[in-house]
C-alpha atoms as a PDB file:
ATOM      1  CA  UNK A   1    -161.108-158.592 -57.840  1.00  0.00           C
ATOM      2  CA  UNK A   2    -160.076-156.042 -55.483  1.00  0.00           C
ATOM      3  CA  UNK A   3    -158.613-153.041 -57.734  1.00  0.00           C
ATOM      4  CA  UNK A   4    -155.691-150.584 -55.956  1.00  0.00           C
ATOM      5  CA  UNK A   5    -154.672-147.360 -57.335  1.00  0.00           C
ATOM      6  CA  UNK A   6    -151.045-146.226 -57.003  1.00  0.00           C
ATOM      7  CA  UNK A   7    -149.999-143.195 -55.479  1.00  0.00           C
ATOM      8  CA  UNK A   8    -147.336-141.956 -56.329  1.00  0.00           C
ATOM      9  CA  UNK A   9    -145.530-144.121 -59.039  1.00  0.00           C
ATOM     10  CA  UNK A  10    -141.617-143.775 -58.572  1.00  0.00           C
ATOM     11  CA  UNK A  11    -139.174-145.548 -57.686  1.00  0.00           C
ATOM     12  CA  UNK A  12    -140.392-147.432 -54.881  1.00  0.00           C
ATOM     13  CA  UNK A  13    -143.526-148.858 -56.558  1.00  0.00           C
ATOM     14  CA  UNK A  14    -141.621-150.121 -58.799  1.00  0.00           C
ATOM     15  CA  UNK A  15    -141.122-152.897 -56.281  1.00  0.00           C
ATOM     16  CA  UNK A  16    -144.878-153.175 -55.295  1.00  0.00           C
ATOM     17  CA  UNK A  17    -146.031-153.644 -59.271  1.00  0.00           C
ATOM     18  CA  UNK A  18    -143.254-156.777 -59.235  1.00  0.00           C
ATOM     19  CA  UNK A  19    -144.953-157.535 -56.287  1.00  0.00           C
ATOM     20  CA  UNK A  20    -148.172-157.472 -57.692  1.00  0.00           C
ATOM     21  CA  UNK A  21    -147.380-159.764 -60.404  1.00  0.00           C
ATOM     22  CA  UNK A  22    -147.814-162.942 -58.177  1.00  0.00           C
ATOM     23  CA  UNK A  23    -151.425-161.524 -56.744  1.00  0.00           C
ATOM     24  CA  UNK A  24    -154.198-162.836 -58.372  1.00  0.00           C
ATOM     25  CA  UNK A  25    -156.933-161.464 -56.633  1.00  0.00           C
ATOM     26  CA  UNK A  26    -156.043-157.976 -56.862  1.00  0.00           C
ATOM     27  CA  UNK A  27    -155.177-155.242 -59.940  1.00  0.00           C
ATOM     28  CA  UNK A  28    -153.442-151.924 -60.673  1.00  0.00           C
ATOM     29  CA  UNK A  29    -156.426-149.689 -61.605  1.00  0.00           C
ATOM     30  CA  UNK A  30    -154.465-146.219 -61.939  1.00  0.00           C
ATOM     31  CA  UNK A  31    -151.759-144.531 -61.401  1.00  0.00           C
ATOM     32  CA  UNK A  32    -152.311-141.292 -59.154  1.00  0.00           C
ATOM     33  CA  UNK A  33    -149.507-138.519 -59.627  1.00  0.00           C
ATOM     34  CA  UNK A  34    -149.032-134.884 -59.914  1.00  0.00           C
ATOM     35  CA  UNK A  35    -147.464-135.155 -63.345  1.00  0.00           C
ATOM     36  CA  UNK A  36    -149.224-138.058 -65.370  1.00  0.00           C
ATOM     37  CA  UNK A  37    -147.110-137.584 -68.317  1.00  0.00           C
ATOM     38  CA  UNK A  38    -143.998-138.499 -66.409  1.00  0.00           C
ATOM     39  CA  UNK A  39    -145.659-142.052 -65.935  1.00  0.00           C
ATOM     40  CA  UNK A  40    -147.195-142.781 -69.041  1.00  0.00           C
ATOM     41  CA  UNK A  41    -144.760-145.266 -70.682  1.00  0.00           C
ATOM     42  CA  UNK A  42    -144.143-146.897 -66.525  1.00  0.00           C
ATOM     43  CA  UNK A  43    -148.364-147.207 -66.561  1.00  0.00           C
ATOM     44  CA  UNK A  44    -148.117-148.757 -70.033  1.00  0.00           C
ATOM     45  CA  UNK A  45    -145.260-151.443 -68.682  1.00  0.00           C
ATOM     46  CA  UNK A  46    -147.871-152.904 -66.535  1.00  0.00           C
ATOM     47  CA  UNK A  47    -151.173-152.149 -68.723  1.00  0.00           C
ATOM     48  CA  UNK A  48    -152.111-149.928 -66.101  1.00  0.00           C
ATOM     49  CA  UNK A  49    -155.285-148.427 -67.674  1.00  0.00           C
ATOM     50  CA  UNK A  50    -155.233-144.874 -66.198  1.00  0.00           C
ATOM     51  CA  UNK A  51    -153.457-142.299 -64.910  1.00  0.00           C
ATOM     52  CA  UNK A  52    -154.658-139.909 -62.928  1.00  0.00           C
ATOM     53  CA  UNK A  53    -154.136-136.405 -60.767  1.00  0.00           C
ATOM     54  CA  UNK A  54    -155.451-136.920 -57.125  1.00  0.00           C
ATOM     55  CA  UNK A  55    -158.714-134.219 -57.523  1.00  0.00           C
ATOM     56  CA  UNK A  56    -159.663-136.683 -60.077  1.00  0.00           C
ATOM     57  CA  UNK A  57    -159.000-140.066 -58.483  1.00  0.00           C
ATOM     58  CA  UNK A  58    -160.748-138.642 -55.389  1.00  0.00           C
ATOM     59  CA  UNK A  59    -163.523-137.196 -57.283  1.00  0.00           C
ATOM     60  CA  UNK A  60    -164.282-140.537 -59.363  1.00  0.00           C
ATOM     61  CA  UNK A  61    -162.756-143.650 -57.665  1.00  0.00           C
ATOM     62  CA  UNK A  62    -161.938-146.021 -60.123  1.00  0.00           C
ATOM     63  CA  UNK A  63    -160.292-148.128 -57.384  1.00  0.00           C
ATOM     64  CA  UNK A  64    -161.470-150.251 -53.601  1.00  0.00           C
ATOM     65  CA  UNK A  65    -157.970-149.318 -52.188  1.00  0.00           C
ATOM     66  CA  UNK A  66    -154.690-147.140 -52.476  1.00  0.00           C
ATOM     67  CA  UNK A  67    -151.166-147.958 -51.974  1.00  0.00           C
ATOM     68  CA  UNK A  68    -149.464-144.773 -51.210  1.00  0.00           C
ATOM     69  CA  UNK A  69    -145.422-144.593 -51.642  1.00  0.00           C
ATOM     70  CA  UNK A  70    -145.023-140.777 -51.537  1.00  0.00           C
ATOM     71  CA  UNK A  71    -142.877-138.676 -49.439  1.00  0.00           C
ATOM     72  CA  UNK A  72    -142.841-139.607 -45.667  1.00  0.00           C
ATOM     73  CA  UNK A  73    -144.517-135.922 -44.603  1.00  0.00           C
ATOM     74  CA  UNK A  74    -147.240-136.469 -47.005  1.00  0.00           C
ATOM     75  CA  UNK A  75    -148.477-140.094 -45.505  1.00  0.00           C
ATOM     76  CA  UNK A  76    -150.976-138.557 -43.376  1.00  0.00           C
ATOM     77  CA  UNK A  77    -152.800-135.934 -45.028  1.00  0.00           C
ATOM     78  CA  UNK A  78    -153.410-139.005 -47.903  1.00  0.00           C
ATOM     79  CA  UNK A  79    -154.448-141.586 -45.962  1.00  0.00           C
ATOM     80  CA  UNK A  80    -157.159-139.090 -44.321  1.00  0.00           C
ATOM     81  CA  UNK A  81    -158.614-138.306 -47.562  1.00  0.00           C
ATOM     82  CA  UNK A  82    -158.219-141.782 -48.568  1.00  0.00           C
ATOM     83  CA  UNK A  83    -160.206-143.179 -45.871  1.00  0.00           C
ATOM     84  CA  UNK A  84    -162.743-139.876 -46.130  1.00  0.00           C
ATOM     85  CA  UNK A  85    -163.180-141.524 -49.809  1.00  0.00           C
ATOM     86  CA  UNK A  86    -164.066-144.596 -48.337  1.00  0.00           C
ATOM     87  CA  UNK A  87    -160.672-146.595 -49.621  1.00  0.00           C
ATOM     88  CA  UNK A  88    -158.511-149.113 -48.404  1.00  0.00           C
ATOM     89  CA  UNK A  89    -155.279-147.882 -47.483  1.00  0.00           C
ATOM     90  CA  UNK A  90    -151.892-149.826 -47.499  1.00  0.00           C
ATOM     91  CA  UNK A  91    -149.056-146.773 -46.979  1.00  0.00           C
ATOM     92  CA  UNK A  92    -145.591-147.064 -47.048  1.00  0.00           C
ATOM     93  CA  UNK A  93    -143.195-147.164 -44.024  1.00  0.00           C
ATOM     94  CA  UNK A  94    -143.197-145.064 -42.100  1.00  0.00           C
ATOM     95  CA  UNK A  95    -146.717-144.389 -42.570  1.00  0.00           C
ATOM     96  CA  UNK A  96    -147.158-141.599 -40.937  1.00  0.00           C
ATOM     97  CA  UNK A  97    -144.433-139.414 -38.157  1.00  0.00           C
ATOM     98  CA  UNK A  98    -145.539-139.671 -35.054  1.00  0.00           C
ATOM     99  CA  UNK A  99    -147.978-142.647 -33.202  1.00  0.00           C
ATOM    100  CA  UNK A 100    -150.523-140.040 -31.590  1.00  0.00           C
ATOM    101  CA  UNK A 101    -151.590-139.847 -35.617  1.00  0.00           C
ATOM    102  CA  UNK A 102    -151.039-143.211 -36.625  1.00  0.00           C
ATOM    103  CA  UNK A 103    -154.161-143.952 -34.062  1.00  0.00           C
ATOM    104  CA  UNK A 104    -156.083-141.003 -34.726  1.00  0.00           C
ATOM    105  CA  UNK A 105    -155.865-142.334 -38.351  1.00  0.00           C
ATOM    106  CA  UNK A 106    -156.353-145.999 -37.361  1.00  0.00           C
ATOM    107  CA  UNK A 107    -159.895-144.808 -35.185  1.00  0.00           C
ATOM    108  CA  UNK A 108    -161.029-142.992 -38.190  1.00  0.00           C
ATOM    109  CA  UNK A 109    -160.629-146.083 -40.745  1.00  0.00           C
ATOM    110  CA  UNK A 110    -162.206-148.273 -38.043  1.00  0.00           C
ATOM    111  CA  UNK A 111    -164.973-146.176 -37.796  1.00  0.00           C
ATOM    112  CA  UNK A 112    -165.228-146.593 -41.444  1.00  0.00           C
ATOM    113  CA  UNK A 113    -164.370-150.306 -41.411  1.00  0.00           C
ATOM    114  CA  UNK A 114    -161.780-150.068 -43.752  1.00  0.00           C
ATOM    115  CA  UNK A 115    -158.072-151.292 -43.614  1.00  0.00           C
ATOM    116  CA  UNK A 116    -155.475-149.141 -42.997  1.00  0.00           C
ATOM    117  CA  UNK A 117    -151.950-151.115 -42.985  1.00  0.00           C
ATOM    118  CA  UNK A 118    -148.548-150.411 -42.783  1.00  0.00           C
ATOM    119  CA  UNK A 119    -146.365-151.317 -45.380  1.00  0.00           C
ATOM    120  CA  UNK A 120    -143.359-152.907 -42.907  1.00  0.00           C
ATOM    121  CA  UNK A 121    -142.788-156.310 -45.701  1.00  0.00           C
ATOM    122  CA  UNK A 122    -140.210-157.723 -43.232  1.00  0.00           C
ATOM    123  CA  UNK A 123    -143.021-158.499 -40.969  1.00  0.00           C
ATOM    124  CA  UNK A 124    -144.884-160.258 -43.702  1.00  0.00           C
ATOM    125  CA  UNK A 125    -142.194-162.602 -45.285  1.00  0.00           C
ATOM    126  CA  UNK A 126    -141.686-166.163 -44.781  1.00  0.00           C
ATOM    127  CA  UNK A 127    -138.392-166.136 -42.638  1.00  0.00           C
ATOM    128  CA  UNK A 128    -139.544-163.901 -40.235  1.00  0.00           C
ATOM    129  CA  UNK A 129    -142.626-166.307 -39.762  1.00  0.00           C
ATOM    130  CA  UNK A 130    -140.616-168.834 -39.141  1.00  0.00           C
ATOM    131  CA  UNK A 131    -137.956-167.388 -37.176  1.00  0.00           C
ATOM    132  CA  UNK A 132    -140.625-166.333 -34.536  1.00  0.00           C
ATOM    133  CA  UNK A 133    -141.901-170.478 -34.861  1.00  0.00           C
ATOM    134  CA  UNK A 134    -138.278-171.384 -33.840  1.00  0.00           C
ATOM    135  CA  UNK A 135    -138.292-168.530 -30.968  1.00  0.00           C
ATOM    136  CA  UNK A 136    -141.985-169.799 -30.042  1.00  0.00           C
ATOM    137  CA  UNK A 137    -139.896-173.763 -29.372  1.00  0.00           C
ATOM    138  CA  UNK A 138    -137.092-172.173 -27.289  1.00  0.00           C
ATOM    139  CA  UNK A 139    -135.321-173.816 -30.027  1.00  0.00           C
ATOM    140  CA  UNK A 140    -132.103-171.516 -29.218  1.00  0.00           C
ATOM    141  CA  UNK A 141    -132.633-171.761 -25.595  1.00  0.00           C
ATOM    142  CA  UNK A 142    -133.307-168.327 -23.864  1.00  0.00           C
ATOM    143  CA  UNK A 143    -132.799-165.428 -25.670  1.00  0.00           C
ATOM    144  CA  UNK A 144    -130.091-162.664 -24.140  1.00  0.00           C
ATOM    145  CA  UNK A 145    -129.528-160.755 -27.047  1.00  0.00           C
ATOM    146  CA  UNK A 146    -130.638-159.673 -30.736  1.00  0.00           C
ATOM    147  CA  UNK A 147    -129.585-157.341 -33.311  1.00  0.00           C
ATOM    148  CA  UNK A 148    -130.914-156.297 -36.640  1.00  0.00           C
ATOM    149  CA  UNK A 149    -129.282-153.747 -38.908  1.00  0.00           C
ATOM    150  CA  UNK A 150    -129.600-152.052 -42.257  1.00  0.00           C
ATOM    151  CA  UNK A 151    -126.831-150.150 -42.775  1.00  0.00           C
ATOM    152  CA  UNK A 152    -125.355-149.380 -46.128  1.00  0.00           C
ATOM    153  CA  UNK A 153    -124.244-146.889 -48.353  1.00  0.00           C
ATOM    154  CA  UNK A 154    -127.665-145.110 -51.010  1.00  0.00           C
ATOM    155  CA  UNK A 155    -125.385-141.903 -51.575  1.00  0.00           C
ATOM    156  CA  UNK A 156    -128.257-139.699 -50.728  1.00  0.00           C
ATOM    157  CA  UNK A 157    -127.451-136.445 -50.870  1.00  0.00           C
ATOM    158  CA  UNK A 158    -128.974-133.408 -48.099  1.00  0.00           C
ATOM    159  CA  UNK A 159    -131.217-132.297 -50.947  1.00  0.00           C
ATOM    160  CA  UNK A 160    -132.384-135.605 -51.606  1.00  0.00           C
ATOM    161  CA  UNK A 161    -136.416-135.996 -50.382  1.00  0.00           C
ATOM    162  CA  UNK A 162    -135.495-138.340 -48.194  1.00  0.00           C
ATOM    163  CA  UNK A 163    -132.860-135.599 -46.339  1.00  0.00           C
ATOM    164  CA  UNK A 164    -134.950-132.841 -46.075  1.00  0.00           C
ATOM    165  CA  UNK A 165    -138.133-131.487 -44.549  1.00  0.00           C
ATOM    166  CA  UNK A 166    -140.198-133.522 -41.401  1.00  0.00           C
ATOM    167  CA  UNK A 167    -140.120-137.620 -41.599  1.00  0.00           C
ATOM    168  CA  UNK A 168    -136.116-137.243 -43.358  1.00  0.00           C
ATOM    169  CA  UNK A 169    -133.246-138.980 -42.387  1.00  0.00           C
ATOM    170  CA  UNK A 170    -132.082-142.554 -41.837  1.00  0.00           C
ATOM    171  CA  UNK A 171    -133.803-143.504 -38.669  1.00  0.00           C
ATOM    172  CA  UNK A 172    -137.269-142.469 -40.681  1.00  0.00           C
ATOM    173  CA  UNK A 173    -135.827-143.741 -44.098  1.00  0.00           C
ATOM    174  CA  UNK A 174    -134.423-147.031 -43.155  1.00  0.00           C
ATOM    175  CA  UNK A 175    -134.310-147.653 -38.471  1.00  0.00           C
ATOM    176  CA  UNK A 176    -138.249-148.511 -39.413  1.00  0.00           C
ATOM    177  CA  UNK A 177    -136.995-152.237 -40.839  1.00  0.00           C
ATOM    178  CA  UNK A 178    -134.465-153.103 -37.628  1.00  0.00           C
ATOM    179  CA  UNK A 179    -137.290-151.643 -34.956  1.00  0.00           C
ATOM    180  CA  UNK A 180    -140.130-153.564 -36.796  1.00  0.00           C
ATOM    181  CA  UNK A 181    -138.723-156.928 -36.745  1.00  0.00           C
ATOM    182  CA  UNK A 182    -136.816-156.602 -33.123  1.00  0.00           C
ATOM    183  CA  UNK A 183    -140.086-155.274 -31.390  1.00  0.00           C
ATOM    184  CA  UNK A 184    -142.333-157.404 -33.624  1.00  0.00           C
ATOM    185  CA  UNK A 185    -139.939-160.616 -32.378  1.00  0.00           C
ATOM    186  CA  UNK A 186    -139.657-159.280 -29.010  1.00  0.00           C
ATOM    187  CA  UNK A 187    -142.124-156.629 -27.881  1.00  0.00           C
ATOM    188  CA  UNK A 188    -139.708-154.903 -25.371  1.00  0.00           C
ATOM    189  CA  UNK A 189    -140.808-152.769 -22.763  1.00  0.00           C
ATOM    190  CA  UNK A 190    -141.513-149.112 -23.375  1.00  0.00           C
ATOM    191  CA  UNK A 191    -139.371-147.431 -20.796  1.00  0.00           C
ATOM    192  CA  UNK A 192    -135.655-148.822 -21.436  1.00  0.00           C
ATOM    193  CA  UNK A 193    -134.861-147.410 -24.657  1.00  0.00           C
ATOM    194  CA  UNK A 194    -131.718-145.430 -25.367  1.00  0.00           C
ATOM    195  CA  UNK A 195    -130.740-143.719 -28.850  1.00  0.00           C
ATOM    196  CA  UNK A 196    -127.474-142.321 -30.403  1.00  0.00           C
ATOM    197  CA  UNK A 197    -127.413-140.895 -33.327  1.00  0.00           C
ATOM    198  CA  UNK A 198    -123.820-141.678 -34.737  1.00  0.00           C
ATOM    199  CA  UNK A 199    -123.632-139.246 -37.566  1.00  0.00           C
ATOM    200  CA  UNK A 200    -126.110-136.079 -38.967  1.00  0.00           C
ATOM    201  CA  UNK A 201    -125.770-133.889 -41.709  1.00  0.00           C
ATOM    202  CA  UNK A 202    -127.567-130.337 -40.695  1.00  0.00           C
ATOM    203  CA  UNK A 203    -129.618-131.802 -38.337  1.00  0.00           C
ATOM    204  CA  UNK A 204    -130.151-134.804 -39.724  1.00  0.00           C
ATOM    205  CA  UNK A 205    -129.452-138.265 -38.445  1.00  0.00           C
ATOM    206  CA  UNK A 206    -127.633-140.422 -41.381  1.00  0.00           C
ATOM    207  CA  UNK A 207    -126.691-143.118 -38.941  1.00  0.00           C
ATOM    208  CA  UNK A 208    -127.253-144.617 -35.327  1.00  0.00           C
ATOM    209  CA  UNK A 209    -128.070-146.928 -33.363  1.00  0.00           C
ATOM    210  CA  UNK A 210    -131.465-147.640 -30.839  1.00  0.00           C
ATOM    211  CA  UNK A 211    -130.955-150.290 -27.680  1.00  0.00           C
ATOM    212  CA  UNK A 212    -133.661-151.761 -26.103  1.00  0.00           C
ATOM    213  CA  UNK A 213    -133.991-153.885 -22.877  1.00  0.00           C
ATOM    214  CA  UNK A 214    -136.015-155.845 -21.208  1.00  0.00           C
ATOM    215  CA  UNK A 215    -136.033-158.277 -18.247  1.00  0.00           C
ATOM    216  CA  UNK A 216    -132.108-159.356 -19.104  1.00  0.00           C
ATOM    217  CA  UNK A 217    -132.508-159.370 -22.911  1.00  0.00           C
ATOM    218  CA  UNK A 218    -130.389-156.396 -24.657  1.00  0.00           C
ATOM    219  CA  UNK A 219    -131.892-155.346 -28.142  1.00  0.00           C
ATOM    220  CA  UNK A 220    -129.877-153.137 -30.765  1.00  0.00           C
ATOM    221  CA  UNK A 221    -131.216-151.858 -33.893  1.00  0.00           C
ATOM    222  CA  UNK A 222    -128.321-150.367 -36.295  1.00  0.00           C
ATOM    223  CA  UNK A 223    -129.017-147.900 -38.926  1.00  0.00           C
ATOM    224  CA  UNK A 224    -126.984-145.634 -41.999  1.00  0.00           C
ATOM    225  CA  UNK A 225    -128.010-144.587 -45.115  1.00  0.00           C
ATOM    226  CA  UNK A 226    -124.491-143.499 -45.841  1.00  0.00           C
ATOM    227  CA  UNK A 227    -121.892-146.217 -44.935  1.00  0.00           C
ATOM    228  CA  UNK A 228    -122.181-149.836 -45.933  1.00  0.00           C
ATOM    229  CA  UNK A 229    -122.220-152.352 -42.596  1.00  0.00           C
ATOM    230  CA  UNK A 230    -124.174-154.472 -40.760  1.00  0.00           C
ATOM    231  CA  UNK A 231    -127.207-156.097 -42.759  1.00  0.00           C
ATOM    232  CA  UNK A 232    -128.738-158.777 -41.028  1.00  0.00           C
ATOM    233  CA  UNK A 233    -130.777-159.885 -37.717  1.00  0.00           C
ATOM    234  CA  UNK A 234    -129.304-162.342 -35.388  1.00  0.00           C
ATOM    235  CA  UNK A 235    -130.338-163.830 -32.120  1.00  0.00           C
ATOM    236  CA  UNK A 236    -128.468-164.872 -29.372  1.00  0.00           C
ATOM    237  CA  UNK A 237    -129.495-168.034 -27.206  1.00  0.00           C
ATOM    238  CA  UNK A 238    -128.064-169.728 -24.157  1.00  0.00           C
ATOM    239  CA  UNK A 239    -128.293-172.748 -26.825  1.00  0.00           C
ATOM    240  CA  UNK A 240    -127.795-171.600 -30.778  1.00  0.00           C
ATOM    241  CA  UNK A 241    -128.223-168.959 -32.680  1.00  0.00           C
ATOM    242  CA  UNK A 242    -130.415-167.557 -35.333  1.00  0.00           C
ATOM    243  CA  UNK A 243    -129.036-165.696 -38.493  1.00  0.00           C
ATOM    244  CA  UNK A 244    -130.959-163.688 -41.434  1.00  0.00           C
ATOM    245  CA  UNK A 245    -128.854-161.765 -43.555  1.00  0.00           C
ATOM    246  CA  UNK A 246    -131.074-159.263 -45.312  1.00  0.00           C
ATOM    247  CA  UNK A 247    -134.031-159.773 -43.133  1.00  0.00           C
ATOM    248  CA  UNK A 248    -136.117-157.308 -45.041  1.00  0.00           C
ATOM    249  CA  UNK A 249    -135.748-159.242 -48.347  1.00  0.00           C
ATOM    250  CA  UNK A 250    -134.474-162.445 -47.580  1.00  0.00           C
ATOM    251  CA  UNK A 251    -135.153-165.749 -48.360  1.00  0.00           C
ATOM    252  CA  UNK A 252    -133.319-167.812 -46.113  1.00  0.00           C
ATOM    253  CA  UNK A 253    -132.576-167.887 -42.248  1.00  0.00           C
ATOM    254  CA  UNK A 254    -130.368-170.264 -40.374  1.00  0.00           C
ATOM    255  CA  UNK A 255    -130.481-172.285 -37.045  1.00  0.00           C
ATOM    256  CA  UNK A 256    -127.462-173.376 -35.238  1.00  0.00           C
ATOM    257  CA  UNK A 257    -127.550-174.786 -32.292  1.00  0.00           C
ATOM    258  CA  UNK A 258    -126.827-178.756 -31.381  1.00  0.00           C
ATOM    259  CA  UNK A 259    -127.161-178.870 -35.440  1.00  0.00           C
ATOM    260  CA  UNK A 260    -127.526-176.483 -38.462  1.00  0.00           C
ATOM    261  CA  UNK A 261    -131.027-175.803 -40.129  1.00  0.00           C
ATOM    262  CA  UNK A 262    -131.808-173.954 -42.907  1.00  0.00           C
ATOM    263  CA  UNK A 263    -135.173-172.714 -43.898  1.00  0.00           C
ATOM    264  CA  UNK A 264    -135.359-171.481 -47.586  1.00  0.00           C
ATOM    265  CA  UNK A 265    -138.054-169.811 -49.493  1.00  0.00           C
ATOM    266  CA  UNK A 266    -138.826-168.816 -53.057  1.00  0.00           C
ATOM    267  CA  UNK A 267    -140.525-165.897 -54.806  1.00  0.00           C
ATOM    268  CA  UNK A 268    -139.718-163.162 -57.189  1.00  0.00           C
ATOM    269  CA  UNK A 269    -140.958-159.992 -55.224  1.00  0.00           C
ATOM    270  CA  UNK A 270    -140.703-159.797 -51.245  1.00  0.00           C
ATOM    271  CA  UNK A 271    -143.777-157.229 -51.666  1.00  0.00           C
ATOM    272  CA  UNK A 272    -145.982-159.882 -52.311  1.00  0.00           C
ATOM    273  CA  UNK A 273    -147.093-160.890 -48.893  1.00  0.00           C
ATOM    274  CA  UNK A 274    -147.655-157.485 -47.587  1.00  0.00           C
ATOM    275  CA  UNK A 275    -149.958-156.771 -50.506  1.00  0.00           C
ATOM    276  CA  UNK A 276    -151.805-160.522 -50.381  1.00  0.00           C
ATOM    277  CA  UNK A 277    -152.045-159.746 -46.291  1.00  0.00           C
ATOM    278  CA  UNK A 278    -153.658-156.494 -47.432  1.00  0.00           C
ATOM    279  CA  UNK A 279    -155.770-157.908 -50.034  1.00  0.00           C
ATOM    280  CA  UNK A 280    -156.658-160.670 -47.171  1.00  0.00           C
ATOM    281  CA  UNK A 281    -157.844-158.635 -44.968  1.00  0.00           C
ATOM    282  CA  UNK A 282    -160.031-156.791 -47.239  1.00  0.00           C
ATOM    283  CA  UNK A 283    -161.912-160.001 -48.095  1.00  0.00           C
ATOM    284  CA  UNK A 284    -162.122-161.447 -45.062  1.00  0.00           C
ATOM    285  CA  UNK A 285    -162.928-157.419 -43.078  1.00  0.00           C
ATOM    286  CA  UNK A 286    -160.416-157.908 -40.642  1.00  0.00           C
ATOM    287  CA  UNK A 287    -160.443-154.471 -39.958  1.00  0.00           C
ATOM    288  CA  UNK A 288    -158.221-154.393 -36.862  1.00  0.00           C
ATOM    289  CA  UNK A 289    -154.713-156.237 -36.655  1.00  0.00           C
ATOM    290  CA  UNK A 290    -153.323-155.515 -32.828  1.00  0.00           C
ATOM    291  CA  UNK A 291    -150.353-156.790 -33.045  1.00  0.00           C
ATOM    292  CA  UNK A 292    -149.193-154.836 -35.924  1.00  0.00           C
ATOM    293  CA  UNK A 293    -151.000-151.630 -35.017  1.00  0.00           C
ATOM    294  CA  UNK A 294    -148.909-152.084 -31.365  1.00  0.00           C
ATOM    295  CA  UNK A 295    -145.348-152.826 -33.966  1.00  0.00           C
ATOM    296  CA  UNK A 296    -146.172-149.286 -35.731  1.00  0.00           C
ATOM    297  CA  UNK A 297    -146.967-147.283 -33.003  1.00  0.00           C
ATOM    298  CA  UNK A 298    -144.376-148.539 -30.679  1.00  0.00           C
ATOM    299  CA  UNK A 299    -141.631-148.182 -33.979  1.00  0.00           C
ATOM    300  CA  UNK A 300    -143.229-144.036 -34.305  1.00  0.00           C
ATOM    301  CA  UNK A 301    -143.019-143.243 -30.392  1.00  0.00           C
ATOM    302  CA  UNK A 302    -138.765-144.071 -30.961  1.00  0.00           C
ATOM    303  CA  UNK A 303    -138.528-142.467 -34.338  1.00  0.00           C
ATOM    304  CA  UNK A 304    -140.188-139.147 -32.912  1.00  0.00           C
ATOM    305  CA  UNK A 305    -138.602-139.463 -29.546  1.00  0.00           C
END
């Protein structure tokens, strides 16, 4: 039983305990947060049996691994002492802000052979498995375009932690989920990429778009946190298409070309496969995962850029 402390309990683990729910190789040994009675009655939801401030959770380890879902600028300095600890570490997106410190902090949990993962779920679920299978058959013929949004309205103000200080904004906050799945699908070349941001509050971006090409195919990733639009990823073939609304939750894609298919999934959180890859890997010390180390690192060189 491989036990994971929470750091940082908000709002977005809310979504990784749901997730947790269907993982039963793995539990929620403590909370870790800099005001423990905030959580107590959200620890007591889940029978989470402790809550803790970091000095202590460093200090005794009552936990194998962390999953961090704190502030975007505070990624890195907690996965270092994570790893110095000798945990785990499964960190939301973006995990860190630039890719020059995603690998330094990659080499040092290697060294340590531990896992250090990104959180990116989209990359995890069972559509997007499948929509690379159909890609894999030239089941849509050749590809000339894709595009993948996430654009909608949070009403997030400036002040809001997501709007202020390094890491902010919507191409940190929310471009991650586009970029992952369109390089993850795709893996275009590192040289033709062109952004525009669309629309920034004091410096920063609250929607825009990122276009990628390579060798004829045309790649856009949309992004807002502040007007609802396009949510979905489609692909363009010289022979169908492919649609998934939602991409980074869904539960369904479609085929059409000479006829319809429709692959459809079920499950209650779409957290759960990130944190049973996590747990995976753990078991089985797969320390190393190139191809989504490359994803992360190639998604942090365009949101620093």
């Amino acid at each position: 039983m491989i036990r994971i402390a929470v750091i940082g309990p908000g709002a977005i683990s809310r979504r990784f305990m749901e997730g947790m729910r269907d993982i039963n190789d793995a539990m929620t040994s403590a909370f870790v947060s800099r005001h423990p009675e905030n959580v107590r009655g959200y620890a007591a939801q889940y029978s989470v049996p402790r809550i803790m401030t970091l000095t202590d959770f460093l200090r005794e380890k009552p936990a194998d691994a962390v999953y961090i879902s704190t502030p975007n600028s505070t990624h890195e300095a907690l996965i270092s002492a994570c790893l110095s600890a000798g945990l785990h570490v499964l960190c939301e997106k973006p995990a860190v802000l630039t890719a020059e410190s995603w690998m330094n902090l990659l080499s040092k949990a290697w060294e340590r052979k531990l896992v250090l993962m990104e959180a990116q779920k989209a990359l995890y679920l069972p559509v997007y498995q499948t929509i690379r299978g159909w890609l894999k058959e030239n089941r849509i013929g050749t590809v000339s375009s894709a595009r993948a949004g996430f654009c909608r309205n949070d009403h997030h103000s400036v002040d809001a932690w997501r709007m202020s200080g390094p890491g902010s904004g919507a191409l940190y906050d929310v471009g991650c989920y586009p970029l992952s799945v369109l390089i993850g699908l795709f893996h275009p070349d590192h040289s033709e990429t062109e952004r525009e941001i669309l629309s920034e509050q004091n410096g920063v971006p609250l929607s825009g778009t990122v276009t990628m090409k390579k060798e004829g195919l045309k790649l856009t990733a949309e992004y807002s946190m502040v007007q609802d639009g396009f949510c979905s990823l489609e692909v363009y073939g010289t022979e169908g298409t492919i649609s998934c609304p939602q991409f980074w939750k869904a539960r369904t894609c479609t085929l059409s070309a000479e006829r319809e298919e429709v692959f459809s999934s079920s499950f209650r959180s779409e957290f759960t496969f990130e944190i049973q890859t996590f747990i995976d890997r753990i078991q089985k010390g797969i320390i190393q995962n190139q191809e989504s180390e490359e994803i992360s690192i190639r998604v942090l060189e365009i949101l620093s850029g």
